[in-house]
C-alpha atoms as a PDB file:
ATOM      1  CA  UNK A   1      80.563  39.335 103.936  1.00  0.00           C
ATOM      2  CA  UNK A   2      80.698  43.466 103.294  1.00  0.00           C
ATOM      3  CA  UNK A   3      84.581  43.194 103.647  1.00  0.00           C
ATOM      4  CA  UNK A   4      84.318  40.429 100.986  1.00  0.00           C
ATOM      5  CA  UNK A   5      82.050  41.884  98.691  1.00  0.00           C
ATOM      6  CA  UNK A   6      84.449  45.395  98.662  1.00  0.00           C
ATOM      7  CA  UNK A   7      87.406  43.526  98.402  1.00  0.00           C
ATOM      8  CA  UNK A   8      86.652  41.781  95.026  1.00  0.00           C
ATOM      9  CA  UNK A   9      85.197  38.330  96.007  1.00  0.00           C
ATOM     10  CA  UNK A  10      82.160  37.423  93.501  1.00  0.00           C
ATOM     11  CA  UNK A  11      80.268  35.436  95.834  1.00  0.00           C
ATOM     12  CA  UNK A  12      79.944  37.688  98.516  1.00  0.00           C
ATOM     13  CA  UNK A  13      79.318  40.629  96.271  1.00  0.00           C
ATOM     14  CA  UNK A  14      76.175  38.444  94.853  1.00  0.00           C
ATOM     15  CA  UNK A  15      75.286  37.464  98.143  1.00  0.00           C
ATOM     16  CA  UNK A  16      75.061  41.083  99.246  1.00  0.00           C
ATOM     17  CA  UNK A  17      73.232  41.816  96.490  1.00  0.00           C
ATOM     18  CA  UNK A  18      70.690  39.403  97.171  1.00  0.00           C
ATOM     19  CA  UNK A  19      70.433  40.091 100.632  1.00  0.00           C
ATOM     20  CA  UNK A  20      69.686  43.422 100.249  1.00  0.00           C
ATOM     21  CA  UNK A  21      67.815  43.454  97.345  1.00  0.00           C
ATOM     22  CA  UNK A  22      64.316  43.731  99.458  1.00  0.00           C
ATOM     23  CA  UNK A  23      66.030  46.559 101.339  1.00  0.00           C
ATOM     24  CA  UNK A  24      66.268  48.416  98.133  1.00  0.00           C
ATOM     25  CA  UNK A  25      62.650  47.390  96.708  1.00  0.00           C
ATOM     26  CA  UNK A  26      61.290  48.764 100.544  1.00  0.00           C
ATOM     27  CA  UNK A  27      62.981  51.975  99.523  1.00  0.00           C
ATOM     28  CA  UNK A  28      61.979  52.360  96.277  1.00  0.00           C
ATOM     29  CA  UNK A  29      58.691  51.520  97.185  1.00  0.00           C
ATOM     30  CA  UNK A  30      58.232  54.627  99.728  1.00  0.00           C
ATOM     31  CA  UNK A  31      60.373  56.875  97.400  1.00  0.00           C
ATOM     32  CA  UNK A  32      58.717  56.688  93.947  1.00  0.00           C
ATOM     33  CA  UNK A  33      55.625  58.642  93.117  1.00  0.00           C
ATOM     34  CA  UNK A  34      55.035  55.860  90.520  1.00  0.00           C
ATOM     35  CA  UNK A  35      54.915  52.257  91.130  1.00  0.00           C
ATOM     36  CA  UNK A  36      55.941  51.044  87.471  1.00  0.00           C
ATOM     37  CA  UNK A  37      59.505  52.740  87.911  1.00  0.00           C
ATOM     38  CA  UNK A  38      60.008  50.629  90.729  1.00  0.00           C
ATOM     39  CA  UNK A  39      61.791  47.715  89.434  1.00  0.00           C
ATOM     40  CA  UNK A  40      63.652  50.386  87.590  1.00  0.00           C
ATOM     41  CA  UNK A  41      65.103  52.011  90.519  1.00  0.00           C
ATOM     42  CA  UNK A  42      65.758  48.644  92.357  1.00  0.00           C
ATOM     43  CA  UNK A  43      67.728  47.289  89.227  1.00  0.00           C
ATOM     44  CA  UNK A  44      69.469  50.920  88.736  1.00  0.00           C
ATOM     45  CA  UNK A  45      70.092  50.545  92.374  1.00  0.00           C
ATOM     46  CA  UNK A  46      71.735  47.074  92.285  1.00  0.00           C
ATOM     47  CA  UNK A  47      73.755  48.191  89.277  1.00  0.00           C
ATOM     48  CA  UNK A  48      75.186  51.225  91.068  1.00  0.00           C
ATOM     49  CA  UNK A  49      75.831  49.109  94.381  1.00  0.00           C
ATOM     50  CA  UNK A  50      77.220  46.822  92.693  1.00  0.00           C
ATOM     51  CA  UNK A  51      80.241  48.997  90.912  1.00  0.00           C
ATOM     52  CA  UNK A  52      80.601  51.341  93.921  1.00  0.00           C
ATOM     53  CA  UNK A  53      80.328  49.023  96.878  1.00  0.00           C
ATOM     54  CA  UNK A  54      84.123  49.369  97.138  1.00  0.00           C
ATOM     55  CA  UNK A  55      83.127  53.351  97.611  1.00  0.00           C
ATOM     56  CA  UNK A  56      81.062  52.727 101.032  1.00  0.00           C
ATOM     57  CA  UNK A  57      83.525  53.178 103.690  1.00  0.00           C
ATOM     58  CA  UNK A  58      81.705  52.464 106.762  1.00  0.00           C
ATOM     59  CA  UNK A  59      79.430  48.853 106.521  1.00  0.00           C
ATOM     60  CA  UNK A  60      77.091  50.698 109.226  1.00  0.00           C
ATOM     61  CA  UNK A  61      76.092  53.609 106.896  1.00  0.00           C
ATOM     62  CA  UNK A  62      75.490  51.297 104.014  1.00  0.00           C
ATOM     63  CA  UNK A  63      72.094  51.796 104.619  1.00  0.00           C
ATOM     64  CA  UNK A  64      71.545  55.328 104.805  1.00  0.00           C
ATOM     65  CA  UNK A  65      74.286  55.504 101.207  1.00  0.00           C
ATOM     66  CA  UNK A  66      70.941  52.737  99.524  1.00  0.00           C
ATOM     67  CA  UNK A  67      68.339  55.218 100.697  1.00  0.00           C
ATOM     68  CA  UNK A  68      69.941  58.359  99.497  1.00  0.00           C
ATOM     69  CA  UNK A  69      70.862  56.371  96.187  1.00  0.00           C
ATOM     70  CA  UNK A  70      67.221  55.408  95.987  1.00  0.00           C
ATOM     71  CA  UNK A  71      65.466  59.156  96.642  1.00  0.00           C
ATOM     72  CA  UNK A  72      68.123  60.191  93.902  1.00  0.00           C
ATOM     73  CA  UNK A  73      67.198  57.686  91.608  1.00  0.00           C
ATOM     74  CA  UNK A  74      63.319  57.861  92.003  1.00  0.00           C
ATOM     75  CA  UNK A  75      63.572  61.872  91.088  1.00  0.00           C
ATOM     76  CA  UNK A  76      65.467  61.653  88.140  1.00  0.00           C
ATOM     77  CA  UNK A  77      62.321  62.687  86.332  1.00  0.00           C
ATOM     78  CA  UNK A  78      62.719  65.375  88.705  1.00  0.00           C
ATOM     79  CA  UNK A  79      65.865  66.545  87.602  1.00  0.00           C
ATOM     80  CA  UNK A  80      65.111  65.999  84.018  1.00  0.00           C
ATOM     81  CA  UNK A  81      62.525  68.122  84.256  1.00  0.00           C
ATOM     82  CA  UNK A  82      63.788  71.342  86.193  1.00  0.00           C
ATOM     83  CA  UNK A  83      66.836  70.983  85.486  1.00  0.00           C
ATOM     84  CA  UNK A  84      67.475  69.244  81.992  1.00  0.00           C
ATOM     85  CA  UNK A  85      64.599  72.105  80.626  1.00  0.00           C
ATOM     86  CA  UNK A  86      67.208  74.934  81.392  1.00  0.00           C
ATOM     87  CA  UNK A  87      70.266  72.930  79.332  1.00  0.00           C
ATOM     88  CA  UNK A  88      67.756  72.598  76.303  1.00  0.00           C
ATOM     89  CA  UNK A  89      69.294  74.891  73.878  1.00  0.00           C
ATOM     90  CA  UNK A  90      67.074  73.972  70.855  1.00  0.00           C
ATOM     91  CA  UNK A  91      63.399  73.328  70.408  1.00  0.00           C
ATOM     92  CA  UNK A  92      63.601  70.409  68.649  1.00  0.00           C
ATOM     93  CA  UNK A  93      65.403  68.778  71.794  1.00  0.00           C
ATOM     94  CA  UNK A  94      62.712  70.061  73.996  1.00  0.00           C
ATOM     95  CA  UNK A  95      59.877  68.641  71.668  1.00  0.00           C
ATOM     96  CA  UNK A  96      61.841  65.371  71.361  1.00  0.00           C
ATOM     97  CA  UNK A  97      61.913  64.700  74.951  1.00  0.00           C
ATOM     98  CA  UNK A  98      58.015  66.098  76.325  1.00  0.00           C
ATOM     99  CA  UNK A  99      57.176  62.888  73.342  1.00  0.00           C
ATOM    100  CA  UNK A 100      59.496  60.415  75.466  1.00  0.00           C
ATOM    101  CA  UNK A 101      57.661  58.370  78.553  1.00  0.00           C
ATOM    102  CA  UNK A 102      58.480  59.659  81.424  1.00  0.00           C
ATOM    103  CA  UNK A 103      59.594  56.102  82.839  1.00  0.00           C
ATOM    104  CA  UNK A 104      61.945  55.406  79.804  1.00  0.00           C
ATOM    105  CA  UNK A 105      63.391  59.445  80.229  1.00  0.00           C
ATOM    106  CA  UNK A 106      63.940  58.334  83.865  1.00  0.00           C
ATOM    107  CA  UNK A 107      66.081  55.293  82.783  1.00  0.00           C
ATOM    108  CA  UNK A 108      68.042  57.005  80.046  1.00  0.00           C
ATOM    109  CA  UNK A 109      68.830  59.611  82.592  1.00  0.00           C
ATOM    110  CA  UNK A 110      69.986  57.092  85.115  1.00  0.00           C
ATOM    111  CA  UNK A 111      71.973  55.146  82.482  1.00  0.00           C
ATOM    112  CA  UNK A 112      73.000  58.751  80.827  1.00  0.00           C
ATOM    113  CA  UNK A 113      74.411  59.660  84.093  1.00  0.00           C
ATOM    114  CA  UNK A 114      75.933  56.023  84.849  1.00  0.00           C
ATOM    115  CA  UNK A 115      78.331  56.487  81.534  1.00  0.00           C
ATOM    116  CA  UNK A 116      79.313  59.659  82.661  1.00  0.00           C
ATOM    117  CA  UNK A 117      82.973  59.593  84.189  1.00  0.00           C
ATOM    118  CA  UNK A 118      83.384  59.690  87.762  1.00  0.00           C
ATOM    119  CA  UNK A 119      84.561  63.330  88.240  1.00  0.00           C
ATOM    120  CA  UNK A 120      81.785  64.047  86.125  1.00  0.00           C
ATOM    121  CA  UNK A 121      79.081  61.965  87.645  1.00  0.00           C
ATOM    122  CA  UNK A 122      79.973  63.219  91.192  1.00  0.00           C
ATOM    123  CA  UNK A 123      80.098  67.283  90.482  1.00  0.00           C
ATOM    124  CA  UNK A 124      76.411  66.560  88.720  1.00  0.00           C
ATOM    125  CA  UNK A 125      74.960  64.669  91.139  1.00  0.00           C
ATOM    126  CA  UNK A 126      76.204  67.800  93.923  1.00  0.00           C
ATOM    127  CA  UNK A 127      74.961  70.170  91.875  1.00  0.00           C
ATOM    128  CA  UNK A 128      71.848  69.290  89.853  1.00  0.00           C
ATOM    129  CA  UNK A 129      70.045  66.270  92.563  1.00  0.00           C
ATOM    130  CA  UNK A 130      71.637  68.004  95.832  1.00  0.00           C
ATOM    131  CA  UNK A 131      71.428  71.418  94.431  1.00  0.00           C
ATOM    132  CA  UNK A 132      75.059  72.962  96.036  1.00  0.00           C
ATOM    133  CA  UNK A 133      76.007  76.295  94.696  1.00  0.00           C
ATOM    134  CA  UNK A 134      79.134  76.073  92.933  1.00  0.00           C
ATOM    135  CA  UNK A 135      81.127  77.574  95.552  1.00  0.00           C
ATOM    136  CA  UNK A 136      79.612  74.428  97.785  1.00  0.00           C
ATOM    137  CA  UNK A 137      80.233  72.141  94.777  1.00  0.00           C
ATOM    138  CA  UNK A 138      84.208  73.508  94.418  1.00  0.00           C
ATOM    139  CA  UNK A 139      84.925  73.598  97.870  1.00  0.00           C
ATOM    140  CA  UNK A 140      83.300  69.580  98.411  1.00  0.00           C
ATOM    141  CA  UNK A 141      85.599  68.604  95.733  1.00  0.00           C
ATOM    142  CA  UNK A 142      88.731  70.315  96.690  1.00  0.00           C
ATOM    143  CA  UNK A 143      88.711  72.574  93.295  1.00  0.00           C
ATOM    144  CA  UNK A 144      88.482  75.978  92.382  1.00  0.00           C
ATOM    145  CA  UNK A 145      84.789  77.397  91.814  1.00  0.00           C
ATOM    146  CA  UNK A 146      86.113  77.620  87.747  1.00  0.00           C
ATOM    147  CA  UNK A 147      86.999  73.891  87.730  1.00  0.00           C
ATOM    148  CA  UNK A 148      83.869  72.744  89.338  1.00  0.00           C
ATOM    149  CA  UNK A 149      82.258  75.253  86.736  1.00  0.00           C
ATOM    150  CA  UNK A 150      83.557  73.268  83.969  1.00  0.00           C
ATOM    151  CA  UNK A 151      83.374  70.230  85.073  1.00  0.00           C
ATOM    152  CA  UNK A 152      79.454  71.092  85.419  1.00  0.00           C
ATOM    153  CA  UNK A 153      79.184  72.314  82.011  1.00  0.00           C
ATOM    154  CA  UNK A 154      81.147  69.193  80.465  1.00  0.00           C
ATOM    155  CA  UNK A 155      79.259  67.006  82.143  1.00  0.00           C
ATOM    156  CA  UNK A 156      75.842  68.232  81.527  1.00  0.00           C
ATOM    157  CA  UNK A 157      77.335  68.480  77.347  1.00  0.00           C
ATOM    158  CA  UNK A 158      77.977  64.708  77.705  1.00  0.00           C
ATOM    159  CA  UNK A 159      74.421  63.701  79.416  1.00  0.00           C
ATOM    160  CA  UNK A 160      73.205  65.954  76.529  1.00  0.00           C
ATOM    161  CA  UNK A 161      75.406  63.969  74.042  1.00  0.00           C
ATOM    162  CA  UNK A 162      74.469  60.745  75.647  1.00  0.00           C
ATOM    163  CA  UNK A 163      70.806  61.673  75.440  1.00  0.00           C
ATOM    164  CA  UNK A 164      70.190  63.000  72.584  1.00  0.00           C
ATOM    165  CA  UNK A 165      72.888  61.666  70.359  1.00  0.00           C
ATOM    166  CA  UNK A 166      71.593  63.121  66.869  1.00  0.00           C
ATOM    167  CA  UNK A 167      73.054  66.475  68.033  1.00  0.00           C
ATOM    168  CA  UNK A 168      72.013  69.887  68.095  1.00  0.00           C
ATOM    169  CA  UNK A 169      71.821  70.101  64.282  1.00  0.00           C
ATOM    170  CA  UNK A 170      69.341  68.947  61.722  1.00  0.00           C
ATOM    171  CA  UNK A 171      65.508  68.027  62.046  1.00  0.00           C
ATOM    172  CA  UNK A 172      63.508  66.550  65.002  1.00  0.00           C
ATOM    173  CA  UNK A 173      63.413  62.558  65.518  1.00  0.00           C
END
């Protein structure tokens, strides 16, 4: 059925999904600090399964690729919050999101992070939820420590962009 699912077939891709859908909800369950962004994480966590099983290379470390999915998702806040504070260049961004709920900041920075273009996506993910120096970061991607560089600063711009789309300019929403 995991061969199925990554090679295209609809059926067994749903069927997956379903059959590890408790899997997930187990997870979430012992990785979130709060139990009302569960259902969050689990449907995040289907979502992202869902476009990347094709991704997993080995069917026996599915598991362990969910869990580490799941702790990433379930600190989002996390990373908004230590790491999102530093990128805030104005204070009307930084008042603007301390008034957002801390669930819904958690799903517009899963979904701000989902839009974001794989190259993107990954050099984010290495650097901001598993914390790799950029040296770590360039040499994990096969780049030079200035192209991982950028590709950290354009991608952090466009989860900026994607969550606070007024801009830097003008008055407070």
């Amino acid at each position: 059925m995991f061969a199925a699912a990554q090679a295209g077939d609809g059926a067994a891709l749903e069927r997956l999904l379903r059959e590890l859908q408790p899997d997930i909800r187990r997870y979430a369950r012992r990785q979130c600090h709060k139990s009302s962004a569960i259902e969050d994480v689990v449907q995040e966590a289907l979502i992202v399964l869902y476009r990347r099983v094709g991704t997993v290379r080995d069917p026996l470390a599915l598991a362990g690729w969910i869990l580490r999915m799941v702790t990433r998702l379930c600190m989002l806040p996390v990373l908004g919050l230590m790491r999102g504070v530093e990128e805030l260049t104005e204070r009307h961004e930084a008042e603007y999101f301390a008034r957002l709920p801390q669930d819904e900041l958690r799903m517009d920075l899963a979904r701000a992070l989902e839009s974001l273009p794989p190259i993107y996506r990954e050099v984010i993910l290495l650097r901001d939820m598993e914390q790799l120096t950029i040296s770590e970061v360039a040499a994990r991607l096969a780049v030079t420590r200035e192209a991982a560089k950028s590709r950290i600063h354009r991608g952090r711009v466009l989860l900026r962009e994607y969550l606070h789309p007024q801009g830097s300019t003008g008055s407070a929403p």
